[in-house]
PDB file of N, CA and C in Angstrom:
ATOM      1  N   UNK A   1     116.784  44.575  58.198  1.00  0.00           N
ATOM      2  CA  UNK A   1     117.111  43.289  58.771  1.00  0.00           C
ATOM      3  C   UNK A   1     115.800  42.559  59.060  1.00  0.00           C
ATOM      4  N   UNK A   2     115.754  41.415  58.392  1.00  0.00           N
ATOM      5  CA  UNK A   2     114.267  40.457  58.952  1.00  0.00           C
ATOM      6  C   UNK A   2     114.251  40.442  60.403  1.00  0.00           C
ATOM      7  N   UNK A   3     112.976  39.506  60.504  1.00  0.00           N
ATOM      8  CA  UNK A   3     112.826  39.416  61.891  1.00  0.00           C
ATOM      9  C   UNK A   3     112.754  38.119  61.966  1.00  0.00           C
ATOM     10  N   UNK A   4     113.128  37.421  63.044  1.00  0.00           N
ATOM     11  CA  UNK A   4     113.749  35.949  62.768  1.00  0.00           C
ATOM     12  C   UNK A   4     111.973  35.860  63.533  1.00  0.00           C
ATOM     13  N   UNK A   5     112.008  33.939  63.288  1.00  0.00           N
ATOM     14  CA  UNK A   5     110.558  33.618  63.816  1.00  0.00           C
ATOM     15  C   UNK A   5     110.368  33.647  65.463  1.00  0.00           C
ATOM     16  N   UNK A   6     111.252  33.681  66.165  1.00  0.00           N
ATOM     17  CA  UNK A   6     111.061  34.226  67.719  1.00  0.00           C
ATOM     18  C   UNK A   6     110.700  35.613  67.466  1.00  0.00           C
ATOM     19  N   UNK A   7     110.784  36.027  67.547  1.00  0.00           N
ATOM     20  CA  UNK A   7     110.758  37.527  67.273  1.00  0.00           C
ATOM     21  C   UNK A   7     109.115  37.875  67.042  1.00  0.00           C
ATOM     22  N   UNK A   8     108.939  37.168  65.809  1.00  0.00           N
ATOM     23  CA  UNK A   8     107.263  37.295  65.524  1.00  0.00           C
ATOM     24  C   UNK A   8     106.351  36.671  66.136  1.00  0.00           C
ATOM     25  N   UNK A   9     107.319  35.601  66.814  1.00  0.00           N
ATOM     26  CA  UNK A   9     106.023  34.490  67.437  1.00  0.00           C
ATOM     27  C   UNK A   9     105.690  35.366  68.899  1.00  0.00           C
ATOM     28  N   UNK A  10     106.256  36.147  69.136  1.00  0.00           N
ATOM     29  CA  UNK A  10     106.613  36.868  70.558  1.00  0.00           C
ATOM     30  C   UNK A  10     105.929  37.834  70.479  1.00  0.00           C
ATOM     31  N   UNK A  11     105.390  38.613  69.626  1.00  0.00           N
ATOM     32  CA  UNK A  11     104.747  39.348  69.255  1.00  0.00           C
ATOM     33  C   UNK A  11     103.409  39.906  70.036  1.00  0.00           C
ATOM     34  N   UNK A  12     102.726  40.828  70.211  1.00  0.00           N
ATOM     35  CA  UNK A  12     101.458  40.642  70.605  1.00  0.00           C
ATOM     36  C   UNK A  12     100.573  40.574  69.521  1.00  0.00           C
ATOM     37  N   UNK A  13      98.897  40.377  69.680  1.00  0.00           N
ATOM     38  CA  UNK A  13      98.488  40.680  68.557  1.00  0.00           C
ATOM     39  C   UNK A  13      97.462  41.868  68.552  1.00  0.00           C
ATOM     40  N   UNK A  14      97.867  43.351  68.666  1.00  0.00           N
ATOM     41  CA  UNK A  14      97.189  44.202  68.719  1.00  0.00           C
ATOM     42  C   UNK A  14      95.679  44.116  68.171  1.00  0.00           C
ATOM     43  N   UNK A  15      95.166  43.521  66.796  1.00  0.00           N
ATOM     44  CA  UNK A  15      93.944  43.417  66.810  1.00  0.00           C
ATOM     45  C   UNK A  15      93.142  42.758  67.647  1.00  0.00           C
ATOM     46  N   UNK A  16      93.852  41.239  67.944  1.00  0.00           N
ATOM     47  CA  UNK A  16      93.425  40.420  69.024  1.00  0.00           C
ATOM     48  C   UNK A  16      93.343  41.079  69.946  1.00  0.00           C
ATOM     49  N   UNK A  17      93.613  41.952  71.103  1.00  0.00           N
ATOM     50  CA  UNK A  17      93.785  42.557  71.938  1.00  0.00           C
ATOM     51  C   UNK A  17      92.368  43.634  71.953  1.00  0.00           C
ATOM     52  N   UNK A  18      92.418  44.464  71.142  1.00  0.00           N
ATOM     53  CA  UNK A  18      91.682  45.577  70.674  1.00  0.00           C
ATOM     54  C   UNK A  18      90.189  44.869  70.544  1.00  0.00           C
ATOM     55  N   UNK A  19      89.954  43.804  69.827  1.00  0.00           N
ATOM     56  CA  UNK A  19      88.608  43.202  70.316  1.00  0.00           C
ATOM     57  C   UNK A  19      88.149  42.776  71.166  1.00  0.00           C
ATOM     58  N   UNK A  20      89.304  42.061  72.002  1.00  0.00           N
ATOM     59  CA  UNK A  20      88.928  40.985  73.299  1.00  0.00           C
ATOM     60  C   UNK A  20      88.469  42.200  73.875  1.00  0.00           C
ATOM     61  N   UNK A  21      88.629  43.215  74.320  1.00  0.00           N
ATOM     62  CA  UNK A  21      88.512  44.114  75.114  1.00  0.00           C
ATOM     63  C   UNK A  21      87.890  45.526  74.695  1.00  0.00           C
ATOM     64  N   UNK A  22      87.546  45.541  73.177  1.00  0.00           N
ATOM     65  CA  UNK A  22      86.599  46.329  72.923  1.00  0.00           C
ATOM     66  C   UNK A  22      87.184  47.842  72.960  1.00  0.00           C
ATOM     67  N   UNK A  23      88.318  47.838  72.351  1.00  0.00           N
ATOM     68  CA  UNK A  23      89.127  49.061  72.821  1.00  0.00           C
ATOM     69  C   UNK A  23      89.791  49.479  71.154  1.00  0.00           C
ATOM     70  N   UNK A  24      89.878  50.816  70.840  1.00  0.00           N
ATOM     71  CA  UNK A  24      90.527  51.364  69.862  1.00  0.00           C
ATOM     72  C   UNK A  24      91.502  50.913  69.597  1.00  0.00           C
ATOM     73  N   UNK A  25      92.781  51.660  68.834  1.00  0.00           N
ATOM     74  CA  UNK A  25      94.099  51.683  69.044  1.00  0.00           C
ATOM     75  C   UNK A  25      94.751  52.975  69.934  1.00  0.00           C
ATOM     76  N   UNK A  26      93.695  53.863  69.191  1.00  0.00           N
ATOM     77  CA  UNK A  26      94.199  55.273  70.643  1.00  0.00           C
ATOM     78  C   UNK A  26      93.880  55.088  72.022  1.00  0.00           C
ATOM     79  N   UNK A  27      93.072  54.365  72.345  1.00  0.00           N
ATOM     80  CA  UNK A  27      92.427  53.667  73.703  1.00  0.00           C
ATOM     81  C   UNK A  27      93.310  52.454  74.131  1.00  0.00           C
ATOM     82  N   UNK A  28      93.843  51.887  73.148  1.00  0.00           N
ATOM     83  CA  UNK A  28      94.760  50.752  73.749  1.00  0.00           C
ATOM     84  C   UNK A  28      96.102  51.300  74.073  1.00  0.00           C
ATOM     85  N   UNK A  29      96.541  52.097  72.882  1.00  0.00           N
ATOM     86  CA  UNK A  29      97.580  53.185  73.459  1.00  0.00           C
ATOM     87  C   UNK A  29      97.646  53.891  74.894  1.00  0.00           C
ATOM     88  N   UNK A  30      96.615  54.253  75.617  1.00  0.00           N
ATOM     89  CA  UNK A  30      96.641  54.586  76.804  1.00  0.00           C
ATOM     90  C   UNK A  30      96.645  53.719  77.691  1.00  0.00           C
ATOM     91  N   UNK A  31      95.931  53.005  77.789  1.00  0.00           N
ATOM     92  CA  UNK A  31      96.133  51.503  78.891  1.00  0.00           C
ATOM     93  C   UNK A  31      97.248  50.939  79.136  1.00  0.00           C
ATOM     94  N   UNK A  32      98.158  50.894  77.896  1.00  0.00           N
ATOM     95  CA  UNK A  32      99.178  50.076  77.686  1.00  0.00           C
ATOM     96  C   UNK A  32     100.152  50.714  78.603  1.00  0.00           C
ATOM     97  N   UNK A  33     100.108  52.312  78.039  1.00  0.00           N
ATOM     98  CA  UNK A  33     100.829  53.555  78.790  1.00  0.00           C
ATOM     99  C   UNK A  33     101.058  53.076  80.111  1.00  0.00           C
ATOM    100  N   UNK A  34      99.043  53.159  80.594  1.00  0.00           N
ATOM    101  CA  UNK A  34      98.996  53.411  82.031  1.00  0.00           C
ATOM    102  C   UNK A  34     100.011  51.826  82.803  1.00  0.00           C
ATOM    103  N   UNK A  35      99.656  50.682  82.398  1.00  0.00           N
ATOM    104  CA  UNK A  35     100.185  50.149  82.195  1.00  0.00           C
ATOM    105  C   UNK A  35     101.670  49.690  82.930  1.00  0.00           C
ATOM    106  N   UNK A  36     101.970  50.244  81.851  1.00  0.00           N
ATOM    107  CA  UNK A  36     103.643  49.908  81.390  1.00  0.00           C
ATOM    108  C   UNK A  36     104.319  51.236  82.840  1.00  0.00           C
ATOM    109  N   UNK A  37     103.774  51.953  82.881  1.00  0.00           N
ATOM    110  CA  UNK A  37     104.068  53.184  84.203  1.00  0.00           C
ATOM    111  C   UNK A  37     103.960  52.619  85.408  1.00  0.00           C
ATOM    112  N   UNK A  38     102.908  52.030  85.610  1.00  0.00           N
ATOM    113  CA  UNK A  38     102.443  51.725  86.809  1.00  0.00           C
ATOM    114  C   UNK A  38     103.292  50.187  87.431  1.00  0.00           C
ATOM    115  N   UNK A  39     103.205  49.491  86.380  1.00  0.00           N
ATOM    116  CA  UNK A  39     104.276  48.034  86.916  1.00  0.00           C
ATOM    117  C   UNK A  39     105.259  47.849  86.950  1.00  0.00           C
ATOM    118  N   UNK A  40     105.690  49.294  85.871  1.00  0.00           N
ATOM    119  CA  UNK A  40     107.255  49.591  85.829  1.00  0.00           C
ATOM    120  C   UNK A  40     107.603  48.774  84.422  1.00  0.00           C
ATOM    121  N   UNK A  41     107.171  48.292  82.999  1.00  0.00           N
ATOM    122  CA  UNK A  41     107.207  47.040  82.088  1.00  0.00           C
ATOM    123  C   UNK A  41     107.456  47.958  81.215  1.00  0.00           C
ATOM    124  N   UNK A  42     108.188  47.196  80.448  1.00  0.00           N
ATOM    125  CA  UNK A  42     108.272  47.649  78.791  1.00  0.00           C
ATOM    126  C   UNK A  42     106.435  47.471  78.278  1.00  0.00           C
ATOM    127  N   UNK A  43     106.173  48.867  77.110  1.00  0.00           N
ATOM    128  CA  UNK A  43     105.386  48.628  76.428  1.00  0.00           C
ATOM    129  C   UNK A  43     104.807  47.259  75.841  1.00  0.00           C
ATOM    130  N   UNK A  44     105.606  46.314  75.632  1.00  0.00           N
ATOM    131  CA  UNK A  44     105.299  45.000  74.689  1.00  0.00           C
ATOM    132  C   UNK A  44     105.347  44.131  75.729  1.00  0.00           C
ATOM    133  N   UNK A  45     105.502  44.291  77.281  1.00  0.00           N
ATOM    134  CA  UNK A  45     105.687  43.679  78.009  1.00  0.00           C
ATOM    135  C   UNK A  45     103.683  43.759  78.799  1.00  0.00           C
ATOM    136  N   UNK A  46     103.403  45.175  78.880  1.00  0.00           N
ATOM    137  CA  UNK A  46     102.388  45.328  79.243  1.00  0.00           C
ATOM    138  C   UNK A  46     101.178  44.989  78.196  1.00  0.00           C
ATOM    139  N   UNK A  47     101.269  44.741  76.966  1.00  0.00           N
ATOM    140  CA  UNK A  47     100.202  44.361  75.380  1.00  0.00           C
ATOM    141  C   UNK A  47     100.241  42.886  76.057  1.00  0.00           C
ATOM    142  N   UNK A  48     101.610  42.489  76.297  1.00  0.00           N
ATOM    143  CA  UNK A  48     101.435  40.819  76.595  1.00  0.00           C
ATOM    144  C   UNK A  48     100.526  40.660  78.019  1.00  0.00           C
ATOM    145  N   UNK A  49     100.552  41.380  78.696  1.00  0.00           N
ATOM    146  CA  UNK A  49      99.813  41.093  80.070  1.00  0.00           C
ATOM    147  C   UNK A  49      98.112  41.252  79.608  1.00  0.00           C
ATOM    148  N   UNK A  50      97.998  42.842  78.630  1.00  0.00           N
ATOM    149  CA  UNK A  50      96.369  42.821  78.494  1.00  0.00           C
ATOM    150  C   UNK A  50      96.059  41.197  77.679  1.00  0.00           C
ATOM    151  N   UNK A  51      96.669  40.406  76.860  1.00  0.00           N
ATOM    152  CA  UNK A  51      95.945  38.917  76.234  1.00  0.00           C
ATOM    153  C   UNK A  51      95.804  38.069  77.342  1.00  0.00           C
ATOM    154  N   UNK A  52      95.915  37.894  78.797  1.00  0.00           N
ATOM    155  CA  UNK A  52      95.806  37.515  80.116  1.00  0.00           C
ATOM    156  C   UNK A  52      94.655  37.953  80.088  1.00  0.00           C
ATOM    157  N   UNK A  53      94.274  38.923  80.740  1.00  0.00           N
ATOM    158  CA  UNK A  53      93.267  39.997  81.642  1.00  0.00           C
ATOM    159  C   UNK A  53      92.385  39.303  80.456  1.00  0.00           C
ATOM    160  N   UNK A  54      91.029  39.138  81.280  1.00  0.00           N
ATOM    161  CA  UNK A  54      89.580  38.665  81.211  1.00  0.00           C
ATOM    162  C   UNK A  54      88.919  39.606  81.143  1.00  0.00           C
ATOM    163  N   UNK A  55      88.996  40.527  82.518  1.00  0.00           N
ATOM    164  CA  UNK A  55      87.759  41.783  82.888  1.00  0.00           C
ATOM    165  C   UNK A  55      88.667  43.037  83.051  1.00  0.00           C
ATOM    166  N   UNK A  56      89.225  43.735  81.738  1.00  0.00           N
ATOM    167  CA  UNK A  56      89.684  44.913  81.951  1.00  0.00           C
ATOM    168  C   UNK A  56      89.345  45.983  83.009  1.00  0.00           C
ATOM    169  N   UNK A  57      87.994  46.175  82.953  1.00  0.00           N
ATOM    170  CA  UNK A  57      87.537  47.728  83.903  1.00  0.00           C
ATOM    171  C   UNK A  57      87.714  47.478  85.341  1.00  0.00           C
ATOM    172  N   UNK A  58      87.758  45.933  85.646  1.00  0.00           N
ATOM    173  CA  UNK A  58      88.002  45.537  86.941  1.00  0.00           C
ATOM    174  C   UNK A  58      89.503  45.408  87.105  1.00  0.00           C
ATOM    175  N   UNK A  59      90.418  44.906  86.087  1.00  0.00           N
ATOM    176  CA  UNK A  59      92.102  45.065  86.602  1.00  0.00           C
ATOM    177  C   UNK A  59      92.262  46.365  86.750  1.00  0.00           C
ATOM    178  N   UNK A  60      91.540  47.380  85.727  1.00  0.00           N
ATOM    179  CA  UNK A  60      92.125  49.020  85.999  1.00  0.00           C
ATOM    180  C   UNK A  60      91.497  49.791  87.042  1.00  0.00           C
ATOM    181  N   UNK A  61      90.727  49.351  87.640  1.00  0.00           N
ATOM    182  CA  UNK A  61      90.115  49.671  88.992  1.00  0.00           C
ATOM    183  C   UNK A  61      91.278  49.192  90.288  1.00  0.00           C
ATOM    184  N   UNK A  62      91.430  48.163  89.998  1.00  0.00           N
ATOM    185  CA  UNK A  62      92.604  47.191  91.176  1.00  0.00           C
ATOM    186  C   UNK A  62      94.039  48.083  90.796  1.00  0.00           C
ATOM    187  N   UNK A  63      94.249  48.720  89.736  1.00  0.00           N
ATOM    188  CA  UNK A  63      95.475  49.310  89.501  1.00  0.00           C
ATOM    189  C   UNK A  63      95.399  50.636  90.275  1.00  0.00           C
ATOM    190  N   UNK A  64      94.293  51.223  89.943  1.00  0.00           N
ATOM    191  CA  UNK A  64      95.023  52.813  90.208  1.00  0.00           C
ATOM    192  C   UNK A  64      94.727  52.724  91.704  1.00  0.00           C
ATOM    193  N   UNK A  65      93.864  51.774  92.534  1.00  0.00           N
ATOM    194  CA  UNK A  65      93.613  51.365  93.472  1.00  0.00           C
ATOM    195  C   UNK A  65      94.872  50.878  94.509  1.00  0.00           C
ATOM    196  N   UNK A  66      95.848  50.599  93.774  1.00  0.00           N
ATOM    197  CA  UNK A  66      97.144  49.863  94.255  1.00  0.00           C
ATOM    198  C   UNK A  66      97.776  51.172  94.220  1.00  0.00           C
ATOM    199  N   UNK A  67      97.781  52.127  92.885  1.00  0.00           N
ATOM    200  CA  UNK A  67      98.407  53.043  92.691  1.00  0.00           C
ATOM    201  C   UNK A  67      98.398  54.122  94.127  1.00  0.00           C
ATOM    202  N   UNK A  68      96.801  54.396  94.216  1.00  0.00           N
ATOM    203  CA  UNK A  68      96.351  55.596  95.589  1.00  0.00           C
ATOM    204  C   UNK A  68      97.234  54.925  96.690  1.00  0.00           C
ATOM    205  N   UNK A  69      97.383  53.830  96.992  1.00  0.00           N
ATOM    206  CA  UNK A  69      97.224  53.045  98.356  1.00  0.00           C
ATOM    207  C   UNK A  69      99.069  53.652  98.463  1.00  0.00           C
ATOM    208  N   UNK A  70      99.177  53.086  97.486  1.00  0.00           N
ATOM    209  CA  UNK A  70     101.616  53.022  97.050  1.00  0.00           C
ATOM    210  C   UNK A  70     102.100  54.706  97.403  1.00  0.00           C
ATOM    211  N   UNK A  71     100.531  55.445  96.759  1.00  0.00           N
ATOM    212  CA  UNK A  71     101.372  56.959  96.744  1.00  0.00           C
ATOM    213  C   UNK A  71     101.151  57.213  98.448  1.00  0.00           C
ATOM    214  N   UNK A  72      99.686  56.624  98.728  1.00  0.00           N
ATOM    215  CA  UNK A  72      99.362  57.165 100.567  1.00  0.00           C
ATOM    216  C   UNK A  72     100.252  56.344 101.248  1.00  0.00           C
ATOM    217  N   UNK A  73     100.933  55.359 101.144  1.00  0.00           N
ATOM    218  CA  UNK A  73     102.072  54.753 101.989  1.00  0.00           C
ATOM    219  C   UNK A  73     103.541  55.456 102.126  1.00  0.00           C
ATOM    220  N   UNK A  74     103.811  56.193 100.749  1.00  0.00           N
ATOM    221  CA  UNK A  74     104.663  56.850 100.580  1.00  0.00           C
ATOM    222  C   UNK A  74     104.691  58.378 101.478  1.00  0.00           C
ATOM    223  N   UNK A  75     103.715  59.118 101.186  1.00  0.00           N
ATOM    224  CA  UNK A  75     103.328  60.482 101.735  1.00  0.00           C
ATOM    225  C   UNK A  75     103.340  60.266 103.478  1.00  0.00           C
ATOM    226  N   UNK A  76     102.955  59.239 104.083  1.00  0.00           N
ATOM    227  CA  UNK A  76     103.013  58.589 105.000  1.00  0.00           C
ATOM    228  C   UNK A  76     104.429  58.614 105.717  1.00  0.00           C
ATOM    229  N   UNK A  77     104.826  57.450 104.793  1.00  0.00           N
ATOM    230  CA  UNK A  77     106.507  57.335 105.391  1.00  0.00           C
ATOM    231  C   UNK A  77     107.766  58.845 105.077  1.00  0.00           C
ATOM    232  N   UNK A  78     106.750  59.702 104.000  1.00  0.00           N
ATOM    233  CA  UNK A  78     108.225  60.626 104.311  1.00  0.00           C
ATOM    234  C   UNK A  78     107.523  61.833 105.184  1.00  0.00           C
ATOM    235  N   UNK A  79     106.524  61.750 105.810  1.00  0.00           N
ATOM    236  CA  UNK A  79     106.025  62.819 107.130  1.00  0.00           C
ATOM    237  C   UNK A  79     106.389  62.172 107.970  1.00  0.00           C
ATOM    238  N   UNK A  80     107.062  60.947 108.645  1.00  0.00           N
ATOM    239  CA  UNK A  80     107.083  60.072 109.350  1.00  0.00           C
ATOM    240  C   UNK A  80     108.900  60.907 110.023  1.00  0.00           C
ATOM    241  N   UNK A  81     109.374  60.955 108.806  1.00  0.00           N
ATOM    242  CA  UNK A  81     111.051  60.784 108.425  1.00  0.00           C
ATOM    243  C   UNK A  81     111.778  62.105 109.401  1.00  0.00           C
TER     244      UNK A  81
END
């Protein structure tokens, strides 16, 4: 079945991506991962967020940073319980 032109225009553009940011495809594969886990997003949802992002090493610093803070709020509230 084709893919109608929404479909493609919607697209990300993995090479575009992979240069802006200086990253493989096995390296973009993980980000995307980390990603798509962490915000809770579909895969193609999180490719569309990295063509946003300017300064990668600084959003993935602010992530797992959000990440520590979400799990110590959690560990928190169920010793609390």
């Amino acid at each position: 079945m084709p893919y109608s032109k929404e479909e493609v225009n919607e697209q990300a553009d993995v090479d575009f991506i992979c240069k802006k940011h200086n990253l493989g495809r096995y390296d973009l594969i993980q980000v995307v991962t980390a990603i798509a886990r962490n915000y809770e997003l579909r895969p193609h949802d999180a490719l569309k967020r990295l063509v946003d992002i300017d300064d990668l090493p600084t959003y993935l610093e602010e992530m797992k940073s959000n990440q520590v803070d979400k799990e110590f709020k959690r560990q928190l509230r169920k010793k609390n319980i």
